[in-house]
Protein backbone atom coordinates (compact mmCIF):
# COMPACT_ATOMS: atom_id res chain seq x y z
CA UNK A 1 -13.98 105.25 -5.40
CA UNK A 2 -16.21 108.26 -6.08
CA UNK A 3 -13.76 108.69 -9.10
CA UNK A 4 -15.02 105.76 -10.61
CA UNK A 5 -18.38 105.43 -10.02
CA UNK A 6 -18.54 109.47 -11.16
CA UNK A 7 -17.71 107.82 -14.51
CA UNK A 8 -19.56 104.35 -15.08
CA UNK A 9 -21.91 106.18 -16.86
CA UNK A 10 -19.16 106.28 -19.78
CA UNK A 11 -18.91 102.38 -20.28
CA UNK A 12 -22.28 101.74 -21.54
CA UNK A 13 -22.34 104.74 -23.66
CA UNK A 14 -19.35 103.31 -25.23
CA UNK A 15 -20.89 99.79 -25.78
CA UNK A 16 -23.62 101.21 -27.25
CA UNK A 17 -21.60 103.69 -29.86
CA UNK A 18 -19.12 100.77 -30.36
CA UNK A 19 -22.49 99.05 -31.86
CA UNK A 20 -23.64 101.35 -33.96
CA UNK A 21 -19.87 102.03 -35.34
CA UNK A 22 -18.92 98.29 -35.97
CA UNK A 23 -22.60 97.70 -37.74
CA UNK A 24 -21.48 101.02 -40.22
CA UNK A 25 -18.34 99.01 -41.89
CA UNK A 26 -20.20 95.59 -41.84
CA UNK A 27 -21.10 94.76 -45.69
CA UNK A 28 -22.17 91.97 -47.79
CA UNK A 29 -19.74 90.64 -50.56
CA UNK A 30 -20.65 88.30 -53.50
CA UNK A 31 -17.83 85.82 -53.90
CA UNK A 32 -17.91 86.72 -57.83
CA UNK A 33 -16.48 89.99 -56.83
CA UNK A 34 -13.31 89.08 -55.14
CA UNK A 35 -10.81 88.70 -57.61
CA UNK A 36 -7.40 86.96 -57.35
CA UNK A 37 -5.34 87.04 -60.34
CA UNK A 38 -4.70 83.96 -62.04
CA UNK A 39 -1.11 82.71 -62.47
CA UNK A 40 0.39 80.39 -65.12
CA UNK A 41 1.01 77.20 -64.36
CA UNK A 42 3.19 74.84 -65.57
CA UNK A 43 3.49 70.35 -65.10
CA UNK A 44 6.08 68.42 -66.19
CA UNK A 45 8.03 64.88 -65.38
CA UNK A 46 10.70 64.14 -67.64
CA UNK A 47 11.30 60.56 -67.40
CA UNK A 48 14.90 59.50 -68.78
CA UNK A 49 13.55 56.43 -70.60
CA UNK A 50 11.36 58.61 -72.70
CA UNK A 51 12.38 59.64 -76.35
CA UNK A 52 9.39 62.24 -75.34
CA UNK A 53 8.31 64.48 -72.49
CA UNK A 54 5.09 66.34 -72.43
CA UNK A 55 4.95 70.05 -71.17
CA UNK A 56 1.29 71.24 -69.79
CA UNK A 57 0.15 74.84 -69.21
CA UNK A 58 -2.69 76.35 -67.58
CA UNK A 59 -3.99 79.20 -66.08
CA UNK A 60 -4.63 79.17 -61.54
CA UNK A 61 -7.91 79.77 -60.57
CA UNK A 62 -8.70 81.20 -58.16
CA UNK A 63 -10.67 79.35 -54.49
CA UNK A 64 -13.60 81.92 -54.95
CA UNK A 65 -14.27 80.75 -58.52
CA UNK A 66 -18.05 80.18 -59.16
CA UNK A 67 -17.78 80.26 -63.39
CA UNK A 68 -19.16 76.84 -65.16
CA UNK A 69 -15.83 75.63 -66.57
CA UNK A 70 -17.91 73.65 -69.21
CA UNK A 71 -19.66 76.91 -70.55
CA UNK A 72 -16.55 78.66 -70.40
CA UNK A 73 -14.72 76.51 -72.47
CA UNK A 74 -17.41 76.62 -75.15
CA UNK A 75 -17.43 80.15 -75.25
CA UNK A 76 -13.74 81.00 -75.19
CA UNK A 77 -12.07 79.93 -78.24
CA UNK A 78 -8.75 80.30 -77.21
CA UNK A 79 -8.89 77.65 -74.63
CA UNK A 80 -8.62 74.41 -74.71
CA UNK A 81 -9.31 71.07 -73.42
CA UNK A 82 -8.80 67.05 -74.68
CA UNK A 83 -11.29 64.61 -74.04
CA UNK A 84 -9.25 63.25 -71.04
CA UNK A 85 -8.53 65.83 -69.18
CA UNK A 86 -9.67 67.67 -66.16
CA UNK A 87 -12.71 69.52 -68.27
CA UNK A 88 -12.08 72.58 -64.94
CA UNK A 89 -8.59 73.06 -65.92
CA UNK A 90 -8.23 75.54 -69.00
CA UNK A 91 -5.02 74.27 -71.14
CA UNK A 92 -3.07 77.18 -72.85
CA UNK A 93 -2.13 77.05 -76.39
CA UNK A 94 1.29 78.87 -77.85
CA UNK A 95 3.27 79.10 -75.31
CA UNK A 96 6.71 80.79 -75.70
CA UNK A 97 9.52 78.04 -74.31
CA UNK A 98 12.78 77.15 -74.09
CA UNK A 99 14.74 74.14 -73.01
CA UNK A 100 18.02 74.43 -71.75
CA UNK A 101 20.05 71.15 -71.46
CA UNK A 102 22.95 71.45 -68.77
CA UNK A 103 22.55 75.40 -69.44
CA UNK A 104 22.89 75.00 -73.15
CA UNK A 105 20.12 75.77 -75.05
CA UNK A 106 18.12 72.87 -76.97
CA UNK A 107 16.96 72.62 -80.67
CA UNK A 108 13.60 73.81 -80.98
CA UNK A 109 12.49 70.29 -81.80
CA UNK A 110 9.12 70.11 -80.46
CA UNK A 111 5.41 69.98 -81.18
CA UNK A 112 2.45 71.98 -80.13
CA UNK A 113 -1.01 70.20 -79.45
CA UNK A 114 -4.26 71.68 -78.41
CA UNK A 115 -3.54 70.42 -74.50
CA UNK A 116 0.60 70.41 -73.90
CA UNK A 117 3.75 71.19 -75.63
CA UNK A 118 6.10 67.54 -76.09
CA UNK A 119 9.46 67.75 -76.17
CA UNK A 120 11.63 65.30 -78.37
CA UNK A 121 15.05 64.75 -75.94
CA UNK A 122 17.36 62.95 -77.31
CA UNK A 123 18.94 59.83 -75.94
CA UNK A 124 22.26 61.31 -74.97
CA UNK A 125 20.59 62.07 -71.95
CA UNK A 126 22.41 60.56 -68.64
CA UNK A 127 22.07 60.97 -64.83
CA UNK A 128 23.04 64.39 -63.36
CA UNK A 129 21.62 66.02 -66.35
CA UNK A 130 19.94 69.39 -65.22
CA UNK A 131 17.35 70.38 -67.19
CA UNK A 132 15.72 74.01 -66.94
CA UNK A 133 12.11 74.88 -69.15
CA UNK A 134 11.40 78.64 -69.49
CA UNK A 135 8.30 79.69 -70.53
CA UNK A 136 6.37 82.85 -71.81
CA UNK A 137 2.81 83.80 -71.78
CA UNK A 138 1.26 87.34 -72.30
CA UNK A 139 4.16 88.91 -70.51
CA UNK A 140 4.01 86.23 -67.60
CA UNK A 141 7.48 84.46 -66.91
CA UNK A 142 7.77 81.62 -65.06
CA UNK A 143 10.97 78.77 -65.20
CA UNK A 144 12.00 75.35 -63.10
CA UNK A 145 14.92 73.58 -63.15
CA UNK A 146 15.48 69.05 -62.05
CA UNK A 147 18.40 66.97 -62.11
CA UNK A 148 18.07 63.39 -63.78
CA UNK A 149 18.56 61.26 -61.03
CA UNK A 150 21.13 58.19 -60.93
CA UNK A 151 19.50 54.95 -61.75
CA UNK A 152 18.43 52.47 -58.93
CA UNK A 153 19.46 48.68 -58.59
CA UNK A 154 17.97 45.98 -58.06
CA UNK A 155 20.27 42.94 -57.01
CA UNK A 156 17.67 40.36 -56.60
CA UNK A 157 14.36 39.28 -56.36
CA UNK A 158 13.01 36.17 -54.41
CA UNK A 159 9.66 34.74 -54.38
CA UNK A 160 7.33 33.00 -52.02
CA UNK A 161 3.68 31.72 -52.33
CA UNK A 162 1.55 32.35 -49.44
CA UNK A 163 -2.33 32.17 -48.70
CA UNK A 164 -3.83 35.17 -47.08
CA UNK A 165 -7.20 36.42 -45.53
CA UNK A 166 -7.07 39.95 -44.25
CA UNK A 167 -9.94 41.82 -44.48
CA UNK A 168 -9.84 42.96 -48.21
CA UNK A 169 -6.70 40.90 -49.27
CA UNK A 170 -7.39 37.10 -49.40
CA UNK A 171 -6.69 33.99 -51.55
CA UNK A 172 -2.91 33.09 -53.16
CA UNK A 173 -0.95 35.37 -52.88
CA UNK A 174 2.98 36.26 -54.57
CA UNK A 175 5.46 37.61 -52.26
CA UNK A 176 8.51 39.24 -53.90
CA UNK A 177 11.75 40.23 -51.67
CA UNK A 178 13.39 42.53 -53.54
CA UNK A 179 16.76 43.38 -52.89
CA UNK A 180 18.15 46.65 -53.93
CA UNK A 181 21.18 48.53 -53.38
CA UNK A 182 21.18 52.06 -52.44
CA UNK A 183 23.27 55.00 -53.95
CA UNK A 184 26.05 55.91 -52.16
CA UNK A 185 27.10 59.62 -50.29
CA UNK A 186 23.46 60.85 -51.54
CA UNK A 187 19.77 61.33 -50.41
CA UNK A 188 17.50 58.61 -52.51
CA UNK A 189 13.98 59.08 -53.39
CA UNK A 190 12.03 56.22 -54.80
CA UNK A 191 8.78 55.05 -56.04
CA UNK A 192 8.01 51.58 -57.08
CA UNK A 193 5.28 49.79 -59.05
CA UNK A 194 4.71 45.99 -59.79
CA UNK A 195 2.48 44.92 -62.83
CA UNK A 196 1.18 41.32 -63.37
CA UNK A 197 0.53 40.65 -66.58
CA UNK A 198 -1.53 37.08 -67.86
CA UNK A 199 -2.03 36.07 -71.44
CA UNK A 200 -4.22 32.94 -71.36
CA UNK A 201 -4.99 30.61 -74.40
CA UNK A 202 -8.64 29.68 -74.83
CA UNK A 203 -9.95 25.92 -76.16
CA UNK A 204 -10.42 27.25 -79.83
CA UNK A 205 -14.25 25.22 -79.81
CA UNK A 206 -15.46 26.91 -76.07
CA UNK A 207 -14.27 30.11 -77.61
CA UNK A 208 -16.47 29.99 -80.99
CA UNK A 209 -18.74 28.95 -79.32
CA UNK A 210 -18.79 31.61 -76.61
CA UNK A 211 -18.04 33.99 -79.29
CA UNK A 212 -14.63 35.28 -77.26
CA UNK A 213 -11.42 35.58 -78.65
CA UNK A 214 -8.72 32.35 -78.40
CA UNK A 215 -5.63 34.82 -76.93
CA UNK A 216 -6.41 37.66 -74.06
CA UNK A 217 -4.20 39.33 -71.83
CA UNK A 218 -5.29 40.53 -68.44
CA UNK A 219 -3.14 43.01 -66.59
CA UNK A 220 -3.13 43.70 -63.30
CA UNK A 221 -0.92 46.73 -61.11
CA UNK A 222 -2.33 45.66 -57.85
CA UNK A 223 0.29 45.93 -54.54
CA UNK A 224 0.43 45.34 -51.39
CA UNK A 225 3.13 45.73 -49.02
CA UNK A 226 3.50 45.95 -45.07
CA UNK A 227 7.55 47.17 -45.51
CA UNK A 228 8.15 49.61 -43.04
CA UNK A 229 10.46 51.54 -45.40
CA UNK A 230 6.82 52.17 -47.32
CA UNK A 231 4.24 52.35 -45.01
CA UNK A 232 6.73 54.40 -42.73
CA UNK A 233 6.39 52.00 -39.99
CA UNK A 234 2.29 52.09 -39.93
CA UNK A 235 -0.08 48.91 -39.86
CA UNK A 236 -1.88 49.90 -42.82
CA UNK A 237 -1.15 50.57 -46.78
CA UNK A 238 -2.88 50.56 -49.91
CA UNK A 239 -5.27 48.27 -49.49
CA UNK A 240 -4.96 46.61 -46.17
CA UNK A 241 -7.79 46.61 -43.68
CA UNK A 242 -8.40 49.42 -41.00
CA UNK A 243 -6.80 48.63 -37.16
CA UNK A 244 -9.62 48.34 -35.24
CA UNK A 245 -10.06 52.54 -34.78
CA UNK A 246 -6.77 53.51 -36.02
CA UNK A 247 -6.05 54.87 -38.79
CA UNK A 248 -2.66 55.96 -40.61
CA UNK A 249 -1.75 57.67 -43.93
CA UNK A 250 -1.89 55.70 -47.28
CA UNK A 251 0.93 55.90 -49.50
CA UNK A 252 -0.99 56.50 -52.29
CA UNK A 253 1.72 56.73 -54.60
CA UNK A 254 4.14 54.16 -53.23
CA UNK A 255 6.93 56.41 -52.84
CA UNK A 256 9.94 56.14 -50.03
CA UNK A 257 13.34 57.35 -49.10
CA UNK A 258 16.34 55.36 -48.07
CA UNK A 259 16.22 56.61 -44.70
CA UNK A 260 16.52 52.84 -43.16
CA UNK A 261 19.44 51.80 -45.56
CA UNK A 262 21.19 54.91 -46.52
CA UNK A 263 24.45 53.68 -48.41
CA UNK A 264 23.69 49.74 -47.94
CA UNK A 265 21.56 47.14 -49.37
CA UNK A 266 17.96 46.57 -48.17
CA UNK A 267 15.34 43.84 -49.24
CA UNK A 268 11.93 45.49 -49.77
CA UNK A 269 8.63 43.10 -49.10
CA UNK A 270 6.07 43.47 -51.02
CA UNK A 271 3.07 40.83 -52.49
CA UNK A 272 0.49 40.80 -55.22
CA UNK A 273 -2.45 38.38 -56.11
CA UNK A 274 -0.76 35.18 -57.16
CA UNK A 275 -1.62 34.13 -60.54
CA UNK A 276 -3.71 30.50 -60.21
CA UNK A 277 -5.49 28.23 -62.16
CA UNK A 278 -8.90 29.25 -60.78
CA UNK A 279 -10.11 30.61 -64.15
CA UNK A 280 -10.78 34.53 -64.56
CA UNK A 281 -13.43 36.64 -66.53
CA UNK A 282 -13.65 37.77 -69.84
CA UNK A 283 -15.99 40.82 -69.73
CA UNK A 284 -19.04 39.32 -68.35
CA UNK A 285 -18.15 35.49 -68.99
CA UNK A 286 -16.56 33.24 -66.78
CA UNK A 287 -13.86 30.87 -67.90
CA UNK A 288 -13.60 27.64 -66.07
CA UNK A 289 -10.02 26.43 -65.28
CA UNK A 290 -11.01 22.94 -67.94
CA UNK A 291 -11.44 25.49 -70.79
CA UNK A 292 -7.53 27.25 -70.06
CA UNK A 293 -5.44 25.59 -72.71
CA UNK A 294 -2.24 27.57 -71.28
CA UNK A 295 -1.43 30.97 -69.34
CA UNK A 296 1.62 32.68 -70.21
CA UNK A 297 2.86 34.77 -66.37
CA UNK A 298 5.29 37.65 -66.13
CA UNK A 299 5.62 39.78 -63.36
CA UNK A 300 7.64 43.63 -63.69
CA UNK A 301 8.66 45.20 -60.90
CA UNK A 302 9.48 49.06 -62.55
CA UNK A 303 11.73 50.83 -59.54
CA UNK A 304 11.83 54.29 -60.22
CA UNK A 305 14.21 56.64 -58.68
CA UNK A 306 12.73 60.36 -58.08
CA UNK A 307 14.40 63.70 -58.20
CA UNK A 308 14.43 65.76 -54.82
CA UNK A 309 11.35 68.08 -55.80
CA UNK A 310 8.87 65.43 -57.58
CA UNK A 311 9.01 62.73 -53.89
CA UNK A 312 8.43 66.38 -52.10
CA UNK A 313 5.35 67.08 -54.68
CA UNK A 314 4.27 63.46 -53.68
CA UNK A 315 4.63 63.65 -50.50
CA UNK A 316 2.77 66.89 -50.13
CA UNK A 317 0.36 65.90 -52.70
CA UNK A 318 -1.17 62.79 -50.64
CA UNK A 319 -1.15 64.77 -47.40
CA UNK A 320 -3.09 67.15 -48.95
CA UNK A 321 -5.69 64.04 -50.46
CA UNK A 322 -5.07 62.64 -46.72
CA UNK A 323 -6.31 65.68 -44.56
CA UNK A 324 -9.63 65.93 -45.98
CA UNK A 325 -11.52 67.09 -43.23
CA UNK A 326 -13.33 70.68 -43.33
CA UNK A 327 -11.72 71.58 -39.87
CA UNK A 328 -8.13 70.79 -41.09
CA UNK A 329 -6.27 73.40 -42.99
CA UNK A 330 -5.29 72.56 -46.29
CA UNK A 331 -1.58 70.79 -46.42
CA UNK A 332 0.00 72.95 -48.76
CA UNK A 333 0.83 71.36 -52.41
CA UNK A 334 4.93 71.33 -52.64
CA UNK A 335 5.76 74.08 -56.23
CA UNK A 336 9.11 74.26 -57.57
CA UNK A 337 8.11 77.11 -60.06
CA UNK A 338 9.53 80.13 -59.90
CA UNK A 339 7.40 82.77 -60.79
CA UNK A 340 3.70 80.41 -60.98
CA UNK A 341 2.57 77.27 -59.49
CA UNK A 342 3.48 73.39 -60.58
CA UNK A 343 5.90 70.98 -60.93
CA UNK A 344 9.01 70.18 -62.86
CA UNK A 345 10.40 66.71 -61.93
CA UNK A 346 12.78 64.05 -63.74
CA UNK A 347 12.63 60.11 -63.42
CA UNK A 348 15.06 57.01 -64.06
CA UNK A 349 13.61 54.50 -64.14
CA UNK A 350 14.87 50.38 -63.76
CA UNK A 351 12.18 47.58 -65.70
CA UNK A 352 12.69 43.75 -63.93
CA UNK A 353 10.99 41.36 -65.22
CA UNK A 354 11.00 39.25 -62.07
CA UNK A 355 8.64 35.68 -63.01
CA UNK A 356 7.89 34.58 -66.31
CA UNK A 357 6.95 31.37 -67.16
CA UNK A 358 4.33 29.10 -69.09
CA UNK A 359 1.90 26.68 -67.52
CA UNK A 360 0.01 24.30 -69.83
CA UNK A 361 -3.32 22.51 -68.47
């Protein structure tokens, strides 16, 4: 006991220095000079339907970037930027790249634009197709390789008219049960879309007269759906209405897996606005249902089937959109490049034109 109370005396003395030492190696650092080196990045989906694929490369930035991206693309003339893109994302001109085709090399039969590189494939292309893009810039290598995916089916589709009021979704609306049939002794990734598209004829004297034109199409690519297989079991989608205080993950991009009919058949459910004679807006004007002469209906369902690494980049992608509080670490984006940061991902894709019909007034 004398022992230790002979040296107590140390233990404040050692706070103190501790201070003093700590405060010597504490500094201030402005963000501008941290520097993370940038890495090239490259985005891609090759869609088998296509006669052409685009190619787009950029350079990373970095978290700690303060620069004006507009200034910097005025005052950097090798960089470049179209109208509709992201104006913070600098797109790299004259890239050096090569496509291989099931590890053969491919013509160089593509163009160069101020924003991406497009490919011209030809249509030889089939399912289990690998396709691998190397690329070049300034000494910077980078390369990604995706597999065409087989083509879904679709067996069937059913329809059934319903009236709804849900929160947001309310009115007629168009069920479709569509049955598909899943490919065999392999994972499946899909993603599916449904587009309702309306071409109504005008009375040719209420149009003059309005100053509108006698023929318009309207297009809608609303969807909702409360399918377990897309909404992974959850209450909520798209666009239905919160659950009191609980709240689930949107599938943003309507994208699922056959994990509850691996090698059968399953029926998905999903509905859209149902198209009625209740008369619809032309820009600003109203047209009453007496005016309608006749609307022409059709209905595509496009059911696309996904390579492995574009549902993961997805799937990542809207967790990361999801988890958007500050507290939350970032989800991680899913990259299949080697050597930089993006995606390379293929699509086949099956059009069904599921209702089309006239209806005269």
């Amino acid at each position: 006991m004398k022992n230790f109370k002979k040296y107590t005396w140390f233990i404040p003395v050692f706070i103190i220095i501790s201070g003093f030492v700590s405060c010597d190696f504490e500094s201030e650092k402005e963000i501008d000079d941290i520097y993370v080196p940038s890495r090239l990045v490259m985005n891609s989906i090759i869609l088998m339907q296509n006669d052409t694929n685009r190619v787009y490369f950029s350079d990373s930035k970095s978290i700690f970037s303060t620069e004006n991206s507009r200034k910097a693309l005025k005052s950097e003339s090798q960089y470049w930027t179209s109208w509709y893109a992201d104006p913070k994302v600098y797109y790299l001109p004259n890239v050096q790249t090569a496509l291989y085709k099931n590890d053969i090399l491919q013509p160089d039969i593509y163009t160069n634009s101020k924003d991406s590189i497009t490919y011209y494939i030809d249509k030889q292309i089939k399912a289990g197709d690998k396709f691998k893009i190397e690329a070049n810039q300034d000494g910077r290598k980078i390369s990604a390789s995706t597999t065409i995916p087989i083509q879904p089916q679709i067996l069937g589709v059913d329809t059934i008219a319903f009236y709804q009021n849900n929160g947001n979704i309310y009115g007629q609306q168009l069920r479709l049960l569509i049955r598909i049939k899943d490919q065999p002794e392999i994972k499946n990734y899909y993603r599916i879309f449904v587009a309702t598209d309306i071409e109504v004829q005008i009375d040719p004297e209420y149009a003059e007269y309005h100053n509108l034109p006698e023929k318009t199409t309207l297009s809608y690519k609303t969807m909702n759906t409360d399918d377990p297989a897309i909404t992974n079991g959850t209450p909520k989608n798209n666009y239905n209405t919160d659950f009191a205080e609980m709240e689930f993950m949107q599938n943003y991009y309507n994208i699922f897996t056959d994990d509850l009919f691996t090698n059968s058949e399953y029926t998905l459910n999903v509905y859209i606005p149902y198209p009625s004679n209740s008369g619809f807006y032309s820009g600003y004007s109203y047209i009453e249902p007496k005016y309608i002469k006749s609307q022409k209906i059709k209905v595509t369902i496009r059911l696309q089937a996904l390579s492995p690494e574009l549902y993961q980049y997805y799937n990542s992608l809207q967790k990361f959109l999801y988890h958007t509080d500050d507290v939350i670490e970032p989800f991680r984006v899913f990259n299949n490049i080697e050597g930089g940061i993006g995606i390379l991902g293929s699509i086949n894709q099956l059009k069904y034109i599921v209702y089309e019909n006239e209806v005269f007034y």
